[in-house]
Protein backbone atom coordinates (compact mmCIF):
# COMPACT_ATOMS: atom_id res chain seq x y z
CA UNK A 1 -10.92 0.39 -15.62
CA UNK A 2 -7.92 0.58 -13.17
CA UNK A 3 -7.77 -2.01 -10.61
CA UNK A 4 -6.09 -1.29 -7.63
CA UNK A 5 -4.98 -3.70 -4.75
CA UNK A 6 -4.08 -2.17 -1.11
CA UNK A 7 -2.81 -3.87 1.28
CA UNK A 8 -1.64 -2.17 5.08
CA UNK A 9 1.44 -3.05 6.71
CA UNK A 10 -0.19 -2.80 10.01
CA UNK A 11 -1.88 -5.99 12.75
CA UNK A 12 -2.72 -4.08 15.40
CA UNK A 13 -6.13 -3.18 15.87
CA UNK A 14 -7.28 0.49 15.13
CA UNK A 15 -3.96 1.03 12.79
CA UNK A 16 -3.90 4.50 11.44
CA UNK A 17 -1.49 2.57 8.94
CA UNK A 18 -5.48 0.83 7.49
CA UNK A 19 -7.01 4.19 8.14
CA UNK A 20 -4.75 6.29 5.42
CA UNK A 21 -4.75 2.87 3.35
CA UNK A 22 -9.02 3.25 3.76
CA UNK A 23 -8.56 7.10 3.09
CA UNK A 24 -6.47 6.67 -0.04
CA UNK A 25 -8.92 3.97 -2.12
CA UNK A 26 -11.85 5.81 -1.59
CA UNK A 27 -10.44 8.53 -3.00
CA UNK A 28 -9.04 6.61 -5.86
CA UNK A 29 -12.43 4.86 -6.04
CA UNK A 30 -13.95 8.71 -6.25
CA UNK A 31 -11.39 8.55 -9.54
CA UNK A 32 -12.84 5.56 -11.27
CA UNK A 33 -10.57 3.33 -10.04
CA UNK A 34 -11.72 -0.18 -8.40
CA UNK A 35 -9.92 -0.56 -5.65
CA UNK A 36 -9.67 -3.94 -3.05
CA UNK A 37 -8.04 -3.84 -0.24
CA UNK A 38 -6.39 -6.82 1.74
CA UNK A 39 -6.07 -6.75 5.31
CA UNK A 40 -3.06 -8.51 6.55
CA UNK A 41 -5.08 -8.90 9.75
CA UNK A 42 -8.12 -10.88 8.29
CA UNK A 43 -5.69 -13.37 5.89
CA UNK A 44 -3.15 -16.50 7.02
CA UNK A 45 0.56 -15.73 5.65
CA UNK A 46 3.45 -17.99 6.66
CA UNK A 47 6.73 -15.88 6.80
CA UNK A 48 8.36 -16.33 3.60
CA UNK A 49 11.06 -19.03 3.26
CA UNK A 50 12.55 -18.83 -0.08
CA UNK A 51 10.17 -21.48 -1.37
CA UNK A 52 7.77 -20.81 -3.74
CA UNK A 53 5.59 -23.50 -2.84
CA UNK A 54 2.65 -22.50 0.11
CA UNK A 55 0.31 -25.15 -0.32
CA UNK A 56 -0.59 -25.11 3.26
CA UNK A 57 -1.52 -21.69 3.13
CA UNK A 58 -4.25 -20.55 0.89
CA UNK A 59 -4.19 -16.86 1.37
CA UNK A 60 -0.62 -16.86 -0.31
CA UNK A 61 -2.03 -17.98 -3.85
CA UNK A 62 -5.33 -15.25 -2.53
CA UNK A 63 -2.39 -12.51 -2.19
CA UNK A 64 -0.56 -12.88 -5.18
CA UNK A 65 -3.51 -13.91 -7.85
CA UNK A 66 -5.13 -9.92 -6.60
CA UNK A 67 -1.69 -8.40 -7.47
CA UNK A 68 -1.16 -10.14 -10.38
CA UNK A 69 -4.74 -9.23 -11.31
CA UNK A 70 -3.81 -5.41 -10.53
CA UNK A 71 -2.71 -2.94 -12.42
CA UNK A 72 -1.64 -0.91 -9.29
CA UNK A 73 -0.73 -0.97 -5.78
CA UNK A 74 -1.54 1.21 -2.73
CA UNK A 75 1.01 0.10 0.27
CA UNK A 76 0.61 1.73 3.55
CA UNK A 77 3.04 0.66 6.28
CA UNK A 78 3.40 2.18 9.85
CA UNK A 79 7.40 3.06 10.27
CA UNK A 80 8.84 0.33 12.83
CA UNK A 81 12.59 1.00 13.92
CA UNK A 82 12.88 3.03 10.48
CA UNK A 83 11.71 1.39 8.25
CA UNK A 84 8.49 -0.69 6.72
CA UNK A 85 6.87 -3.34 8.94
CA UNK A 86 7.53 -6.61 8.90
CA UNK A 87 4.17 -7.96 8.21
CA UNK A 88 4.33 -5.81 5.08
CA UNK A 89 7.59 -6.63 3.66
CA UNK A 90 6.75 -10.08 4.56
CA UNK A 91 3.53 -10.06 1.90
CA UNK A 92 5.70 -8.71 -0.64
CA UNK A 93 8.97 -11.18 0.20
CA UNK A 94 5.94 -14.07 -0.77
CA UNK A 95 5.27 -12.31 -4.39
CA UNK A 96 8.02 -12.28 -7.18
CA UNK A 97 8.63 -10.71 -10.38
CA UNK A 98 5.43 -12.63 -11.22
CA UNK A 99 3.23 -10.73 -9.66
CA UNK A 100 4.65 -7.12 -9.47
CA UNK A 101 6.50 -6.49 -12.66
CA UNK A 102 5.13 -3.63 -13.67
CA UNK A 103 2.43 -2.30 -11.57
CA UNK A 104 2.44 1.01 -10.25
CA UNK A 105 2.44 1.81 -7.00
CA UNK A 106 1.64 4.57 -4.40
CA UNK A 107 3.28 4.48 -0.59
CA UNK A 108 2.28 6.13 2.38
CA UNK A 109 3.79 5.30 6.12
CA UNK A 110 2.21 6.85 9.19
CA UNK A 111 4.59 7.55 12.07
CA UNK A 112 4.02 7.94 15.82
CA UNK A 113 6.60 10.56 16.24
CA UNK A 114 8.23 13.12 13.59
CA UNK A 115 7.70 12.61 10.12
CA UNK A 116 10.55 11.58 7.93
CA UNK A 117 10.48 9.16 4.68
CA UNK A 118 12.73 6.41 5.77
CA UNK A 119 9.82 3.86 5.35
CA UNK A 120 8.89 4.97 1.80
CA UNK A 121 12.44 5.28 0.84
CA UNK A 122 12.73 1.30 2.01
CA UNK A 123 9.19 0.61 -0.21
CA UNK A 124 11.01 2.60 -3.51
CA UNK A 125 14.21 0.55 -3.34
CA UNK A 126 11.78 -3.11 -2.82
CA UNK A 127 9.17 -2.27 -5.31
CA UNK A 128 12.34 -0.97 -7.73
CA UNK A 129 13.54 -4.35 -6.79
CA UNK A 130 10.80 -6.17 -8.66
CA UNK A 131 10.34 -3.64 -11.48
CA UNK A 132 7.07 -2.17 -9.68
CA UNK A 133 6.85 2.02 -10.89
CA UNK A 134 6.65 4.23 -7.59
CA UNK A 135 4.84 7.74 -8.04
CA UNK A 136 6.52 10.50 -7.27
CA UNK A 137 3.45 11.39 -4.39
CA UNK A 138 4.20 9.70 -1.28
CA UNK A 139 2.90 10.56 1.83
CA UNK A 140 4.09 10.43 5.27
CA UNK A 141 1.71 10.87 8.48
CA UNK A 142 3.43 12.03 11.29
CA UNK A 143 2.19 11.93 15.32
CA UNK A 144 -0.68 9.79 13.24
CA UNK A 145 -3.00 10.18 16.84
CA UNK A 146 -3.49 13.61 15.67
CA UNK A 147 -4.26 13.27 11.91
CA UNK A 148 -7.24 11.35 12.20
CA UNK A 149 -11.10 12.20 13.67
CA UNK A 150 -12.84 9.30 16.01
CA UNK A 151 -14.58 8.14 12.69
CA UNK A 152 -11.27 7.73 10.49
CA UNK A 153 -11.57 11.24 8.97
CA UNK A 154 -8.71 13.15 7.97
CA UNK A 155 -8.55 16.29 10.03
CA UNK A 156 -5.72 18.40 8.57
CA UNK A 157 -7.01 20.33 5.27
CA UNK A 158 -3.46 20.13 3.75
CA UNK A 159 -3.08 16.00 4.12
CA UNK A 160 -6.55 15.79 2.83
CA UNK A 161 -5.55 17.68 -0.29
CA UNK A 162 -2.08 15.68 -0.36
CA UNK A 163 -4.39 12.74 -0.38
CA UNK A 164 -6.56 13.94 -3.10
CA UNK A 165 -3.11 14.63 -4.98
CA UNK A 166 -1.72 11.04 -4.50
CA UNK A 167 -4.93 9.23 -6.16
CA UNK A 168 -4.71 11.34 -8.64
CA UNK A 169 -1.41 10.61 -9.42
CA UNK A 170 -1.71 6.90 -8.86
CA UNK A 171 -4.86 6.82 -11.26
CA UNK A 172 -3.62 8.70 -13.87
CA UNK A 173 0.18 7.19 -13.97
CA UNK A 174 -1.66 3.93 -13.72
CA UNK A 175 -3.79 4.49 -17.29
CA UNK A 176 -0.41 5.60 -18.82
CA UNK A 177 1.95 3.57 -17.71
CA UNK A 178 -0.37 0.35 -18.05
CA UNK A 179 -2.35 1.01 -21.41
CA UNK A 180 -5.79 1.52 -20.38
CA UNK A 181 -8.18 4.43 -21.44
């Protein structure tokens, strides 16, 4: 079975960054896939120093040991100034090679103005970085207050299917490029 680790690059309560991130396991889940997610908001990171050493802070050995564990990732980040948020890049500045050599990973940013990909071009060049396998799907939400029904569903019948099309591709690209049937 594929395991899949999300994790949202969003703190602030009611993040359409965690409601795409919720949108996109449960339809990989629908796949097969076993998806957990980790909330940034609900786990105790220090900001990264270089060190490897975070003894003081459980939830870093939490972090990496589920993306180690993973065969793929789901990252969802809202677009701050451009580019990825810091709480995001933050988690992954704590993992090495280690941890995401080789996993393959899905990104998806959600934007309060126009859409544009400069957040999910910043998550290909990191997760290239550390030898992580970015699927071609990506998706990009764009005035986010408008994509998204009081209860968290998706109200646009294109993103839904552009949702559908990224687990897909995340589940299937997983089984190849990782070995499992």
């Amino acid at each position: 079975m594929v395991k899949i680790v999300g994790i949202g690059g969003s703190l602030r309560a009611g993040s359409y960054s965690q409601l795409a991130l919720k949108v996109a396991a449960k339809r990989a889940q629908g796949l097969g896939a076993e998806v957990e997610i980790l909330d940034l908001r609900s786990i105790n990171l220090p900001f990264c120093d270089g060190e490897n050493d975070y003894r003081d802070y459980p939830d870093v050995e939490k972090l990496r040991n589920a993306v180690k564990q993973s065969d793929g990732l789901i990252l969802a980040t809202p677009e701050y100034h451009g580019s990825v948020s810091g709480a995001l890049k933050n988690a992954l500045d704590l993992m090495s090679f280690e941890h995401l050599d080789g996993k393959v990973a899905g990104a998806i940013s959600v934007l309060g103005g126009q859409v544009n990909s400069n957040a999910l071009n910043d998550l290909r060049v990191i997760l290239r970085w550390v030898h992580a396998w970015v699927i071609p799907e990506q998706i990009a939400i764009g005035e986010a207050w408008k994509a998204f029904s009081p209860d968290g569903k998706l109200l646009d019948e294109k993103l839904s299917k552009r949702f559908d099309e990224f687990a897909k591709s995340l589940v299937e690209n997983t089984r190849k490029l990782r070995g499992i049937s």
